[in-house]
C-alpha atoms as a PDB file:
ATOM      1  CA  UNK A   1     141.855-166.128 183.899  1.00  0.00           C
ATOM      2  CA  UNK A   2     142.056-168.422 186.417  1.00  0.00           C
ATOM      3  CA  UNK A   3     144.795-167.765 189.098  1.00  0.00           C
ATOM      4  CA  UNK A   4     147.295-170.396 190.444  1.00  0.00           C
ATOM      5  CA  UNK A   5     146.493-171.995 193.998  1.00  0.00           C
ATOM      6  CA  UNK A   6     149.993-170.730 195.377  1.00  0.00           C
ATOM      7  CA  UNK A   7     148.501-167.025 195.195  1.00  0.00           C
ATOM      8  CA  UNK A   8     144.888-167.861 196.450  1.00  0.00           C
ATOM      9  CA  UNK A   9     146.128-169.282 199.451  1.00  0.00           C
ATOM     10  CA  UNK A  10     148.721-166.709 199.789  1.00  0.00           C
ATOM     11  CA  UNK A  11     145.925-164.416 199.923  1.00  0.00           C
ATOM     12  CA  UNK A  12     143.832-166.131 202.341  1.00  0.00           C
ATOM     13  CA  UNK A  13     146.387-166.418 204.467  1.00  0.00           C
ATOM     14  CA  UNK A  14     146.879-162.695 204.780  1.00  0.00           C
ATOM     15  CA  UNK A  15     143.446-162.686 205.520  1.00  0.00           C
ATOM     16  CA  UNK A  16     143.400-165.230 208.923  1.00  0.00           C
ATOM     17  CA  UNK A  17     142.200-162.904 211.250  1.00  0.00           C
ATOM     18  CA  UNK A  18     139.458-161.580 209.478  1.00  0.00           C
ATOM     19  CA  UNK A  19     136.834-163.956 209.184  1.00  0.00           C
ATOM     20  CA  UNK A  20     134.203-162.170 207.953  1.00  0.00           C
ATOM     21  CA  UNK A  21     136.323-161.112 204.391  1.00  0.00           C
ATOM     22  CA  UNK A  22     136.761-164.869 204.539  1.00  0.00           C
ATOM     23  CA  UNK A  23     133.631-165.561 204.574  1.00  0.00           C
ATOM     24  CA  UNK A  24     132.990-163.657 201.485  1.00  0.00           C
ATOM     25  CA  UNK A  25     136.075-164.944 199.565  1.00  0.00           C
ATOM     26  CA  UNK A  26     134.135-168.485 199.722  1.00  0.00           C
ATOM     27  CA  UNK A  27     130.783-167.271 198.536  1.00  0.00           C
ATOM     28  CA  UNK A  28     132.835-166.005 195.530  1.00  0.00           C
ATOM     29  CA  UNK A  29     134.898-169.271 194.931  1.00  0.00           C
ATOM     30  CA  UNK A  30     134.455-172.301 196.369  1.00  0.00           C
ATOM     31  CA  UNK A  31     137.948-172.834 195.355  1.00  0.00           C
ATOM     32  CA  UNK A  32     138.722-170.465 198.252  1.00  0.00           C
ATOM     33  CA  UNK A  33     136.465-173.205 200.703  1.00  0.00           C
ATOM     34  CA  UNK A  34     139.520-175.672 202.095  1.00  0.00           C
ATOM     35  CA  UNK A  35     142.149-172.973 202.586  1.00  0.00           C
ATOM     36  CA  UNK A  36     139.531-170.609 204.470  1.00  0.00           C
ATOM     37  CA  UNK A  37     138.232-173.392 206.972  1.00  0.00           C
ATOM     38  CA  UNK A  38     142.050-173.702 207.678  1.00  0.00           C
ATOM     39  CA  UNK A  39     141.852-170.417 209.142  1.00  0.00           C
ATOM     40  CA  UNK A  40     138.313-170.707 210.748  1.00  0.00           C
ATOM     41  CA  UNK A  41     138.729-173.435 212.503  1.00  0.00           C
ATOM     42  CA  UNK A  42     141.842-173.304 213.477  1.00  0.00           C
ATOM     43  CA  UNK A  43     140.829-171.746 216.793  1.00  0.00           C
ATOM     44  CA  UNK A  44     137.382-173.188 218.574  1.00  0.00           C
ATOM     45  CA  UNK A  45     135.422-171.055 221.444  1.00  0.00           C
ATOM     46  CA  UNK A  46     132.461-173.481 223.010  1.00  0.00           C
ATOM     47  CA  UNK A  47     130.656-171.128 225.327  1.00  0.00           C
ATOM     48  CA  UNK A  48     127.700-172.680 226.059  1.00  0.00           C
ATOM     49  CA  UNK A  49     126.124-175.711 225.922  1.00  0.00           C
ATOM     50  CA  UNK A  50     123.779-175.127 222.905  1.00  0.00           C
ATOM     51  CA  UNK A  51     127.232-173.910 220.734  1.00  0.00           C
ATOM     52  CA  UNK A  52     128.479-177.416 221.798  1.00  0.00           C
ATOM     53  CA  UNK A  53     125.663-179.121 220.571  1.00  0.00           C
ATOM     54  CA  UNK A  54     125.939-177.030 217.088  1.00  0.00           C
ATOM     55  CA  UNK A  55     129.275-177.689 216.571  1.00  0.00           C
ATOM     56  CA  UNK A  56     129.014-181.280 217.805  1.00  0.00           C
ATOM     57  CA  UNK A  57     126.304-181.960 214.642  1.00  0.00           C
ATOM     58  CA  UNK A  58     129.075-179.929 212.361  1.00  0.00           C
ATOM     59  CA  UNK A  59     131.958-181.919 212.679  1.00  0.00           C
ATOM     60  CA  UNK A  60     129.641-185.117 212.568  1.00  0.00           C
ATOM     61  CA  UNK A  61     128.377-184.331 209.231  1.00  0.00           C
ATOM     62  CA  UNK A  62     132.063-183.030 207.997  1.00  0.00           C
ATOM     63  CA  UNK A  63     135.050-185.073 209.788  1.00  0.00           C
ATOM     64  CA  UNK A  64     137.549-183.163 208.150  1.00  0.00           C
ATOM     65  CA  UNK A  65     136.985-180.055 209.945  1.00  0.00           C
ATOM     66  CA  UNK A  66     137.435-182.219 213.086  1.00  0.00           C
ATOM     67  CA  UNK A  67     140.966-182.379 212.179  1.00  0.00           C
ATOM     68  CA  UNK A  68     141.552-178.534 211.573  1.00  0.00           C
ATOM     69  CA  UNK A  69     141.221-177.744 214.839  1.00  0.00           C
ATOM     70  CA  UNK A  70     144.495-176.996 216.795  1.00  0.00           C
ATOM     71  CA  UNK A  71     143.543-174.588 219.536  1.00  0.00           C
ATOM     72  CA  UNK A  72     140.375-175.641 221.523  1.00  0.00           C
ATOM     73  CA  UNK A  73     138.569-172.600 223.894  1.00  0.00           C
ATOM     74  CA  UNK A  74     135.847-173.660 226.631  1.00  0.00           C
ATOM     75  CA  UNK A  75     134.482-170.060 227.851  1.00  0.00           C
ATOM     76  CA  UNK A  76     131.956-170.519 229.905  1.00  0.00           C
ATOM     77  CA  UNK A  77     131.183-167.389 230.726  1.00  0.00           C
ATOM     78  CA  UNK A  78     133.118-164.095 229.046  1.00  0.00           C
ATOM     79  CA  UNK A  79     131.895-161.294 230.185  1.00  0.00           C
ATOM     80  CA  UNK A  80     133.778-161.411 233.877  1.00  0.00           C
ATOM     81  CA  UNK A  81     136.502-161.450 232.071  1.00  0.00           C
ATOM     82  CA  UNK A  82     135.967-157.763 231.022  1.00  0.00           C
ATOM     83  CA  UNK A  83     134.537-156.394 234.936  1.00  0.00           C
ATOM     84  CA  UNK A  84     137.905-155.204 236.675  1.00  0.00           C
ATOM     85  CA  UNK A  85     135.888-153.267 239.098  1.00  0.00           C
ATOM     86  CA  UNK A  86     134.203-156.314 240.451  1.00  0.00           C
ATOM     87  CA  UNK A  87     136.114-157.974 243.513  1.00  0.00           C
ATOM     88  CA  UNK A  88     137.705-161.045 243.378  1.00  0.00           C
ATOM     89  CA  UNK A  89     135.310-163.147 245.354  1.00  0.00           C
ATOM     90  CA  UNK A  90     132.396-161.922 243.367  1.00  0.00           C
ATOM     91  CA  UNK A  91     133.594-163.153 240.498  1.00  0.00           C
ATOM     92  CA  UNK A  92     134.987-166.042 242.015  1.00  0.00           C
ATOM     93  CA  UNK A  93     131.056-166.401 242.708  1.00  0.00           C
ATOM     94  CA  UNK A  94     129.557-165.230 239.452  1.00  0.00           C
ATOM     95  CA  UNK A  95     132.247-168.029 237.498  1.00  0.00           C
ATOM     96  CA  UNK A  96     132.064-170.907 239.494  1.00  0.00           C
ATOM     97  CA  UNK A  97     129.951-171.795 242.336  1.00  0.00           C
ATOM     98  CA  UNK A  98     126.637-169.820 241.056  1.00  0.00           C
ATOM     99  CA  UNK A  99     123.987-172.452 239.223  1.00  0.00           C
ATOM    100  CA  UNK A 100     122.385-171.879 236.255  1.00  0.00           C
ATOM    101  CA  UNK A 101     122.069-173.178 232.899  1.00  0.00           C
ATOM    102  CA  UNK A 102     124.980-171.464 230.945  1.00  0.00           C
ATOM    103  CA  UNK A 103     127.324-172.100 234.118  1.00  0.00           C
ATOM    104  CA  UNK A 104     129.092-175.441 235.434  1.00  0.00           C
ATOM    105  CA  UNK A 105     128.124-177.401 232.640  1.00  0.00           C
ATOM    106  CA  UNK A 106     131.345-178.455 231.103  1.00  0.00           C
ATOM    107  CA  UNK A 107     131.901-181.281 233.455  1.00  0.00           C
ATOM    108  CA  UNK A 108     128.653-182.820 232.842  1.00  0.00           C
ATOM    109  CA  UNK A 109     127.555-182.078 229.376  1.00  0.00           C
ATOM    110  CA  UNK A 110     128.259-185.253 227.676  1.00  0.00           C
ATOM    111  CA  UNK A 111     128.297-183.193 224.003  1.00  0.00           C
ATOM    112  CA  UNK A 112     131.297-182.059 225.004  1.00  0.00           C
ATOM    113  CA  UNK A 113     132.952-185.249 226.242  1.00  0.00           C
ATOM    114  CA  UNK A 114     132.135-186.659 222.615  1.00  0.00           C
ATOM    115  CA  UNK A 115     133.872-183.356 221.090  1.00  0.00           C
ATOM    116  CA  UNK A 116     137.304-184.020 222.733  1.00  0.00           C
ATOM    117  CA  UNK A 117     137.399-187.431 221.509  1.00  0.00           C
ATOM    118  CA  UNK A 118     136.721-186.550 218.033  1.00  0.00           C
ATOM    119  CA  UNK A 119     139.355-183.559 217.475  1.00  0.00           C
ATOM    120  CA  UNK A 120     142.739-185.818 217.134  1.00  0.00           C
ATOM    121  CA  UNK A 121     145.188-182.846 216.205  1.00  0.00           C
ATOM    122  CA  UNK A 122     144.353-180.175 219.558  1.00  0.00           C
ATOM    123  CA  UNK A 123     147.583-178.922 220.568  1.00  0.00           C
ATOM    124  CA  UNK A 124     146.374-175.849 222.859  1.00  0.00           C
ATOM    125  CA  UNK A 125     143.728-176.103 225.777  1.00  0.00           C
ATOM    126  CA  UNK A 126     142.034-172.778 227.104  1.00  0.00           C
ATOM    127  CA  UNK A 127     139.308-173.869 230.299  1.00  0.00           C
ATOM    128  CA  UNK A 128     137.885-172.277 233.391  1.00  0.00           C
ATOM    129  CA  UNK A 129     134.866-172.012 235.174  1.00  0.00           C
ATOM    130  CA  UNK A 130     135.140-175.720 236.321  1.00  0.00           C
ATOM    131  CA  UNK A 131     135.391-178.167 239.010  1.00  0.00           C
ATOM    132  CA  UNK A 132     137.889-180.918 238.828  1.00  0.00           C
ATOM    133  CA  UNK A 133     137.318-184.297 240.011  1.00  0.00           C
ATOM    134  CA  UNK A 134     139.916-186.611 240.548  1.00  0.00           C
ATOM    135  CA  UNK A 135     139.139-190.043 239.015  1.00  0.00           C
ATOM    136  CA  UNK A 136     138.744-191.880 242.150  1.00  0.00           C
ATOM    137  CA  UNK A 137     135.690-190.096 242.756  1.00  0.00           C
ATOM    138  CA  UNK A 138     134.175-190.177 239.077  1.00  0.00           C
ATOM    139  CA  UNK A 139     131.363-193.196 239.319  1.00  0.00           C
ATOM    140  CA  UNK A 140     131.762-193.862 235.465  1.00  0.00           C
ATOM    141  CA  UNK A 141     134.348-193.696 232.270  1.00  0.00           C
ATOM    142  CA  UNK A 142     132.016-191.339 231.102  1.00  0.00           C
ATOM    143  CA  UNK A 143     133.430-187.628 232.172  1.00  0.00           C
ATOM    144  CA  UNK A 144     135.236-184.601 230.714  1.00  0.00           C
ATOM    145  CA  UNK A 145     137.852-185.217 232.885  1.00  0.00           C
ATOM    146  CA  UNK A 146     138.654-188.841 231.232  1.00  0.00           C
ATOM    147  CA  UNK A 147     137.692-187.148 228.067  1.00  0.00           C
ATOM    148  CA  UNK A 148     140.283-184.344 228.455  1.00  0.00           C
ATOM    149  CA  UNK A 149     143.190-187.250 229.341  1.00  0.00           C
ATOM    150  CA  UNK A 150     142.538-188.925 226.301  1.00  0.00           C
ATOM    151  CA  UNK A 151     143.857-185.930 224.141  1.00  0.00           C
ATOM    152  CA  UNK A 152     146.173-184.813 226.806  1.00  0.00           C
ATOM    153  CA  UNK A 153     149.372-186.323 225.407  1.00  0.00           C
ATOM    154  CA  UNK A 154     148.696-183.604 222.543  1.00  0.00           C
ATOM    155  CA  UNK A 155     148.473-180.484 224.509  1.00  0.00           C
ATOM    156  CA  UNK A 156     151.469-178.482 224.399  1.00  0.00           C
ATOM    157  CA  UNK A 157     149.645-175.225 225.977  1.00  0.00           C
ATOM    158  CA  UNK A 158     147.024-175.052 228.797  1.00  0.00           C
ATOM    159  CA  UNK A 159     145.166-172.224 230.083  1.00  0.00           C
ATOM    160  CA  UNK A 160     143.359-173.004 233.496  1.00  0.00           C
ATOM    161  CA  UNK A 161     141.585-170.059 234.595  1.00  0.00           C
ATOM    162  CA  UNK A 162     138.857-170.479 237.581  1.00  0.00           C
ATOM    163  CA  UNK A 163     139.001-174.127 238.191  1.00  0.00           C
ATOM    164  CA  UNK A 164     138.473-175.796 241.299  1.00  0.00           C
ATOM    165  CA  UNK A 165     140.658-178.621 242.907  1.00  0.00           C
ATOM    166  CA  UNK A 166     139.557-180.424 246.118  1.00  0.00           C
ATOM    167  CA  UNK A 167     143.143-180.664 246.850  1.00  0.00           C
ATOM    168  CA  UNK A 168     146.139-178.746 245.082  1.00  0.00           C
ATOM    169  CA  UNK A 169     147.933-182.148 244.424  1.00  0.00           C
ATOM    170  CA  UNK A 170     145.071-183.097 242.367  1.00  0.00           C
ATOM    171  CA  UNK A 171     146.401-180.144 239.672  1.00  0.00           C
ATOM    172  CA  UNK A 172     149.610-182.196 239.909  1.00  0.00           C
ATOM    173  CA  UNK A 173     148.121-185.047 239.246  1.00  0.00           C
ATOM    174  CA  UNK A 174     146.515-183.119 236.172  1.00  0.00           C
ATOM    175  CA  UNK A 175     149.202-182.152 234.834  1.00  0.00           C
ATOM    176  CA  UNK A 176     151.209-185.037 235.097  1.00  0.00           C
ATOM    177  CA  UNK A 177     149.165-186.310 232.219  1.00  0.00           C
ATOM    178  CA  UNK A 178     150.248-184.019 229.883  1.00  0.00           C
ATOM    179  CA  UNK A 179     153.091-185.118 228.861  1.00  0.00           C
ATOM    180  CA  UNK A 180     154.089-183.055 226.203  1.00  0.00           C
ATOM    181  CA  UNK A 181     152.788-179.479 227.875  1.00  0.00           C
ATOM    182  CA  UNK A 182     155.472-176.962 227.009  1.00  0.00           C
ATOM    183  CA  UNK A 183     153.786-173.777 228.155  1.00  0.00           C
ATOM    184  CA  UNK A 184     151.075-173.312 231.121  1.00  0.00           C
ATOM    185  CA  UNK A 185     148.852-170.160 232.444  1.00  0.00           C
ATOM    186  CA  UNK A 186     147.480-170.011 235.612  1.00  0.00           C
ATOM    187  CA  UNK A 187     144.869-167.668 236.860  1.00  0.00           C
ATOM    188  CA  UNK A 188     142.847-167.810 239.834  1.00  0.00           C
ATOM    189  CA  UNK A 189     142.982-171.763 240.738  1.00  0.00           C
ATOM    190  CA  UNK A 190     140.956-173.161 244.147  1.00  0.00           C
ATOM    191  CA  UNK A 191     141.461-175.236 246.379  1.00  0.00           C
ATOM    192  CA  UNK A 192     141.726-176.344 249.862  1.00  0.00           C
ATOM    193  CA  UNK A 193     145.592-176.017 251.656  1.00  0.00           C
ATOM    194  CA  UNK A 194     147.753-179.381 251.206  1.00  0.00           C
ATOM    195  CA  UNK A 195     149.377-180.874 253.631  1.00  0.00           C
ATOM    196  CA  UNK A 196     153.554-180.920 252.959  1.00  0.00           C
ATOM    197  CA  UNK A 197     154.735-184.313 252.898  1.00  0.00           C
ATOM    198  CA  UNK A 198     158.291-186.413 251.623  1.00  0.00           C
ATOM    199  CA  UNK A 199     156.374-187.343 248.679  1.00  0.00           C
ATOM    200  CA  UNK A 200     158.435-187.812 245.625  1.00  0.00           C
ATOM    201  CA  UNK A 201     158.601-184.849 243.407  1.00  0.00           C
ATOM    202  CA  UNK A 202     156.668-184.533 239.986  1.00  0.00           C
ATOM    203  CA  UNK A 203     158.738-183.693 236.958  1.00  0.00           C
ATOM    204  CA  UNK A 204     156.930-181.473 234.932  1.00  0.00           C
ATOM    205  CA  UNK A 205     158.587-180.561 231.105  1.00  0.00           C
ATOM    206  CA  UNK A 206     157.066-176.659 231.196  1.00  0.00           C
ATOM    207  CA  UNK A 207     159.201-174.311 229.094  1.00  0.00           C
ATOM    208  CA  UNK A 208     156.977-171.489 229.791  1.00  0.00           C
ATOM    209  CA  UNK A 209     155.054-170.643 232.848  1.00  0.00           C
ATOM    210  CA  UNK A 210     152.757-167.415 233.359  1.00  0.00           C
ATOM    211  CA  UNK A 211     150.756-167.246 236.636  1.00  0.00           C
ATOM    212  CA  UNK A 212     148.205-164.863 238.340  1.00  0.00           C
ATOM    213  CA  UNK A 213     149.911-164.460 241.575  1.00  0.00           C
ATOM    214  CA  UNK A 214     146.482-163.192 243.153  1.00  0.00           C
ATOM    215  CA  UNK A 215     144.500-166.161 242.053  1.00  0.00           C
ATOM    216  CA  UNK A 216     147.159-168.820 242.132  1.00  0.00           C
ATOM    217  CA  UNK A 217     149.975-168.049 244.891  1.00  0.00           C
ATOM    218  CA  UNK A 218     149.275-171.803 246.389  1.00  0.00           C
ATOM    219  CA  UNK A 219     150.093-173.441 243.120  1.00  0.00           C
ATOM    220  CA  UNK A 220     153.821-171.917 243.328  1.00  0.00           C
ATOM    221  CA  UNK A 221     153.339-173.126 247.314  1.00  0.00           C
ATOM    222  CA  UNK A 222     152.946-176.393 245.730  1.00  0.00           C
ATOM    223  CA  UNK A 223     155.401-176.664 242.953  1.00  0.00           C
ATOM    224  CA  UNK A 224     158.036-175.246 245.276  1.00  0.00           C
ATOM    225  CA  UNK A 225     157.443-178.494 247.347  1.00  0.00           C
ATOM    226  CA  UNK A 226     156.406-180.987 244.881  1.00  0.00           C
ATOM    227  CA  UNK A 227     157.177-180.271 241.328  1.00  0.00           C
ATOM    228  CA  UNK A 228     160.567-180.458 239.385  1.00  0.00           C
ATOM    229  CA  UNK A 229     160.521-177.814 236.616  1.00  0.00           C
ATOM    230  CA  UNK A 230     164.003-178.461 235.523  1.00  0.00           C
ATOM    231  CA  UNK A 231     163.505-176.784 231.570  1.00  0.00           C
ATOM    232  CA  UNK A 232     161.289-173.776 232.731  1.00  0.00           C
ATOM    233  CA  UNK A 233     163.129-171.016 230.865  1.00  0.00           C
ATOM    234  CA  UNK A 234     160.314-168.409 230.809  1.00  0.00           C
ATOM    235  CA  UNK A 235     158.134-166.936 233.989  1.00  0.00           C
ATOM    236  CA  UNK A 236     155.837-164.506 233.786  1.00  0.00           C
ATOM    237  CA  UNK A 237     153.505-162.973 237.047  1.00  0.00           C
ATOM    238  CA  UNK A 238     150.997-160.879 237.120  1.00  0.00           C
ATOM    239  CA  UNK A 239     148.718-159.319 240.171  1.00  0.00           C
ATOM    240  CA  UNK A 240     151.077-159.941 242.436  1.00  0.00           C
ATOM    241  CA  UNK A 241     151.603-158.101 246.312  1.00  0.00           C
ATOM    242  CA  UNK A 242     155.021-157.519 248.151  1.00  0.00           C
ATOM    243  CA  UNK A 243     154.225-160.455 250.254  1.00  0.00           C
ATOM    244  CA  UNK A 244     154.517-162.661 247.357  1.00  0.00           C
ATOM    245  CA  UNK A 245     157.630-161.238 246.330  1.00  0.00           C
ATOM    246  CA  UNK A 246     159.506-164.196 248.443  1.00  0.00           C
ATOM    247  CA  UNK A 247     157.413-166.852 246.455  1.00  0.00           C
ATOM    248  CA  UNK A 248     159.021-165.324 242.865  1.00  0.00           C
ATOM    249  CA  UNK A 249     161.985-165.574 244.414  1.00  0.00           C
ATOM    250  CA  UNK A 250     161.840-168.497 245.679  1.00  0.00           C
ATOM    251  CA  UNK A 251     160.664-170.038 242.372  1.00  0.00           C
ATOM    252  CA  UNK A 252     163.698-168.492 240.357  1.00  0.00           C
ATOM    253  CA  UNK A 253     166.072-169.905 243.082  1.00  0.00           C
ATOM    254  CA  UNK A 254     164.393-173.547 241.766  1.00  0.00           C
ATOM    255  CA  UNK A 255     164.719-173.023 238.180  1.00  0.00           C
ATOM    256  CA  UNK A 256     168.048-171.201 238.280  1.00  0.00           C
ATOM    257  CA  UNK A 257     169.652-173.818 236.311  1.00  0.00           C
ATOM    258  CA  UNK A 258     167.392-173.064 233.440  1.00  0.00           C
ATOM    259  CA  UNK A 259     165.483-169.891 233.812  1.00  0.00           C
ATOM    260  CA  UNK A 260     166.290-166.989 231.026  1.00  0.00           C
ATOM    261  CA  UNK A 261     163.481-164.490 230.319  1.00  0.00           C
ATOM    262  CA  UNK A 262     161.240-162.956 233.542  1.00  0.00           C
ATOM    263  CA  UNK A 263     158.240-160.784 232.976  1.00  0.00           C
ATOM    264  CA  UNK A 264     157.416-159.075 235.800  1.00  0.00           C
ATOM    265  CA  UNK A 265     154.027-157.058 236.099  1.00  0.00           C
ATOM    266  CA  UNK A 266     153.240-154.629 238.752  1.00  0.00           C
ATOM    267  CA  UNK A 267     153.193-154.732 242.441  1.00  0.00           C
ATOM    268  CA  UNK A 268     152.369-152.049 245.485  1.00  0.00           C
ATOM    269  CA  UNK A 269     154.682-152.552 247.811  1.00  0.00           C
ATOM    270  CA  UNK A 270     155.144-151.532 251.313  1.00  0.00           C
ATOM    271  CA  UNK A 271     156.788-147.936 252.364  1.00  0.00           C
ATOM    272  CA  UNK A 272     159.389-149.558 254.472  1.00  0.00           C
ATOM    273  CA  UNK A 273     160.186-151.887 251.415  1.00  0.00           C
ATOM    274  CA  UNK A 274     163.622-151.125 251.140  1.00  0.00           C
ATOM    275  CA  UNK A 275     163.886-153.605 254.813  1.00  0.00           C
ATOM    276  CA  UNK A 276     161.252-156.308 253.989  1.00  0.00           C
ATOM    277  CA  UNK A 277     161.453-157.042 250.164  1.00  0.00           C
ATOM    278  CA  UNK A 278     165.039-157.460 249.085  1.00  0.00           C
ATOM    279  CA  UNK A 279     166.354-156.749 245.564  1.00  0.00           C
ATOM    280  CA  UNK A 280     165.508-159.936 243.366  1.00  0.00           C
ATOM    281  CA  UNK A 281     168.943-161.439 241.962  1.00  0.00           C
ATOM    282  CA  UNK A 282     167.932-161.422 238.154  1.00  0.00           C
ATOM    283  CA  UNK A 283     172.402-161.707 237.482  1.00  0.00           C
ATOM    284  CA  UNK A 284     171.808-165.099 235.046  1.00  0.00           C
ATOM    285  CA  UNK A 285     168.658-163.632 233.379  1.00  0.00           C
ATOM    286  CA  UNK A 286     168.888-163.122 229.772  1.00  0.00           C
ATOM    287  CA  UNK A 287     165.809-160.652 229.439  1.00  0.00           C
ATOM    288  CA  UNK A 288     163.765-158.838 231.854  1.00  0.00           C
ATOM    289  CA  UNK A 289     160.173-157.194 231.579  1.00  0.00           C
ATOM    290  CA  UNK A 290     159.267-155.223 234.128  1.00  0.00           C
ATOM    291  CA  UNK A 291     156.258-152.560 234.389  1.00  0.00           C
ATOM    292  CA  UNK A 292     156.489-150.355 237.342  1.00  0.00           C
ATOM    293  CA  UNK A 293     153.670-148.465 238.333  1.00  0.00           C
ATOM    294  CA  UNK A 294     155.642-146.386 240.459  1.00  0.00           C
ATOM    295  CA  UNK A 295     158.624-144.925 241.656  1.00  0.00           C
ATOM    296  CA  UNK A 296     159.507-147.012 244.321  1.00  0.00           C
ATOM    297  CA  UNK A 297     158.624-150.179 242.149  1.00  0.00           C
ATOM    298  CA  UNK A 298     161.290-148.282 239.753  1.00  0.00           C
ATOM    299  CA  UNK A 299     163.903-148.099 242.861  1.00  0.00           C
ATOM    300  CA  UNK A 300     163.269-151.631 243.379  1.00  0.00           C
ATOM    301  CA  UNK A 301     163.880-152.894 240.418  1.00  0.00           C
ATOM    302  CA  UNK A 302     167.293-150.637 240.054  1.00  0.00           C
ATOM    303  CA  UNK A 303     168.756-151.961 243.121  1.00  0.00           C
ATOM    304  CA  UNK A 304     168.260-156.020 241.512  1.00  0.00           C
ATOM    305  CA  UNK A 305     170.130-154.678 238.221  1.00  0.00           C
ATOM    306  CA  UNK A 306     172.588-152.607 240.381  1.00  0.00           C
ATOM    307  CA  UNK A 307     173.156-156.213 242.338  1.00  0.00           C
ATOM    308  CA  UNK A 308     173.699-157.952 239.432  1.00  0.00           C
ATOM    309  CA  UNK A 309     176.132-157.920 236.882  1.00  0.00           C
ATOM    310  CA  UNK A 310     173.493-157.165 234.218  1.00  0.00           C
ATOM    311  CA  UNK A 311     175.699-156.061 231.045  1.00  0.00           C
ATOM    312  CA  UNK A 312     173.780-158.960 228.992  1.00  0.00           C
ATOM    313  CA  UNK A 313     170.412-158.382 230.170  1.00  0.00           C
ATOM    314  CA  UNK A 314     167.825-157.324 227.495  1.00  0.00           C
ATOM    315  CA  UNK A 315     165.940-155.060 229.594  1.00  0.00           C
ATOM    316  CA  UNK A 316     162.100-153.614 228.791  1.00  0.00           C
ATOM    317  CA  UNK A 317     160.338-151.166 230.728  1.00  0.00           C
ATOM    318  CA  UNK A 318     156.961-150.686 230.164  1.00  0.00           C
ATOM    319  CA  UNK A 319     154.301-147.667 231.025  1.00  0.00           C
ATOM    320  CA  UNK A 320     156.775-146.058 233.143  1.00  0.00           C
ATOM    321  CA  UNK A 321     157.314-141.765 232.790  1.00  0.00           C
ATOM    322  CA  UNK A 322     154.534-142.329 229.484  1.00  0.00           C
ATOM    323  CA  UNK A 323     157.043-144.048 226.813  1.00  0.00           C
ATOM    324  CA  UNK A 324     158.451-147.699 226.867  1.00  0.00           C
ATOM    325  CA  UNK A 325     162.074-148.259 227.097  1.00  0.00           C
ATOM    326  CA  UNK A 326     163.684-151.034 225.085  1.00  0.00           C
ATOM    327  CA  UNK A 327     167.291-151.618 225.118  1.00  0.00           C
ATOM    328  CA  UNK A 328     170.214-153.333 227.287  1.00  0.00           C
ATOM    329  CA  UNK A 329     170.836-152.499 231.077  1.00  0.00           C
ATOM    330  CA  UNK A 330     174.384-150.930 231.587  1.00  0.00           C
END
């Protein structure tokens, strides 16, 4: 008995994440074959350049699965990602400025240049571990970067972690070429201060921002100066210190108009904080996420809901006295 397609692919949809019973459900059909490369290939992690080169010689000798892929990962190295107890600088070292062959090759391998052009239908971008040149100083029309602004218009989510930026406004310029980016994550981003001019200021469509405060506090020095983000209606931060308190702040105060949900992580702050960090007004939020490590973080964050007429807030309090909290601030 042979069973009707609607079923099969129901199943091997249940089965998405698990790619290794999906790999058996083809050896035992090939029926199962074009709904299962749906799945694994909807998501793409190049890590180094030799997986580049492999999956380079795939797509050239089947196109179609070109067109599966919608989410696009360049990793170039993952195990930092795991080492907490390693300071910042180290792995600021380890990720980006140290040579060697599984390191800063993705704006010079040319494999991987061909790759972007050839996968039409990527609408999310994860990269790090890079150095960004602007195009006045790229000799030829052969580079990642012009390779990446050719599928640009496509991206709706981008994922810059580690990247370096001879100046901050070159990021703007970036991002200015994606023109359809609805949601953007920021870790640690470098880059030399920018001077503050009267220049013009960029519009930028993001619906969803989530930043690394510790690795990216200069980007929200920027935007605050140069960027419109007039439909931002979601911020998250993470890593952030009291002294970057006044940069949240002042980045809700310039998407006011349009901001609903903040997701705050957590923060030390200093013991006279009740005189130098003032309660954040979070009044014209519709949700807040909060995770406060302490009590005085817990104080804090009372005093902006006791400010506020917060009736309407959806409010979530994470790893605070051992249990969640989920409900609506009265």
């Amino acid at each position: 008995m042979r069973l009707p397609p609607e079923i099969t692919d129901r199943v091997i949809d249940e089965l998405s994440y698990e790619h290794q019973t999906l790999s058996s459900c083809t050896l035992v059909s090939r029926n199962f074959l074009p709904r299962s490369r749906l799945h694994f290939f909807r998501h793409v992690i190049l890590s180094t350049p030799q997986s580049c080169k492999r999956f380079h010689e795939l797509i050239l000798s089947n196109p179609s699965i070109a067109s599966l892929v919608k989410s696009l990962e360049i990793d170039t190295d993952p195990r930092y990602k795991c080492k907490e107890d390693i300071h910042l600088h180290e792995l600021i070292e380890r990720a980006l400025f140290q040579s060697s062959s599984d390191r800063q090759w993705v704006c010079r391998d040319p494999i991987l240049q061909d790759i972007l052009y050839l996968l039409p239908n990527v609408t999310s971008l994860t990269t790090g571990a890079m150095r960004w040149r602007n195009f006045s100083r790229i000799p030829t029309a052969l580079s990642f970067e012009r390779a990446l602004s050719s599928i640009a218009s496509g991206i709706t989510t981008l994922r810059l972690d580690y990247v370096h930026f001879d100046c901050l406004t070159d990021l703007l310029d970036m991002l200015s070429a994606f023109t359809r980016l609805k949601s953007l994550c920021l870790g640690t981003i470098i880059a030399a201060p920018f001077a503050a001019t009267d220049a013009e200021r960029v519009s930028l469509g993001i619906e969803e921002l989530e930043m690394d405060m510790e690795g990216s506090s200069r980007v929200v020095e920027m935007f605050l100066l140069r960027a419109k983000l007039e439909k931002l209606r979601r911020l998250r931060v993470t890593k952030y210190f009291s002294v970057q308190v006044e940069l949240v702040r002042a980045l809700m105060d310039l998407t006011k108009d349009s901001l609903e949900d903040l997701e705050m992580g957590t923060c030390i702050l200093p013991a006279d904080w009740a005189k130098r960090c003032p309660p954040l007004d979070v009044s014209y939020l519709k949700s807040l996420w909060i995770e406060p490590p302490s009590c005085s973080l817990a104080q804090w964050w009372a005093l902006s809901l006791e400010n506020a007429d917060a009736k309407n807030i959806n409010l979530v309090v994470k790893d605070f006295d051992t249990s969640p909290t989920l409900g609506s601030s009265t």
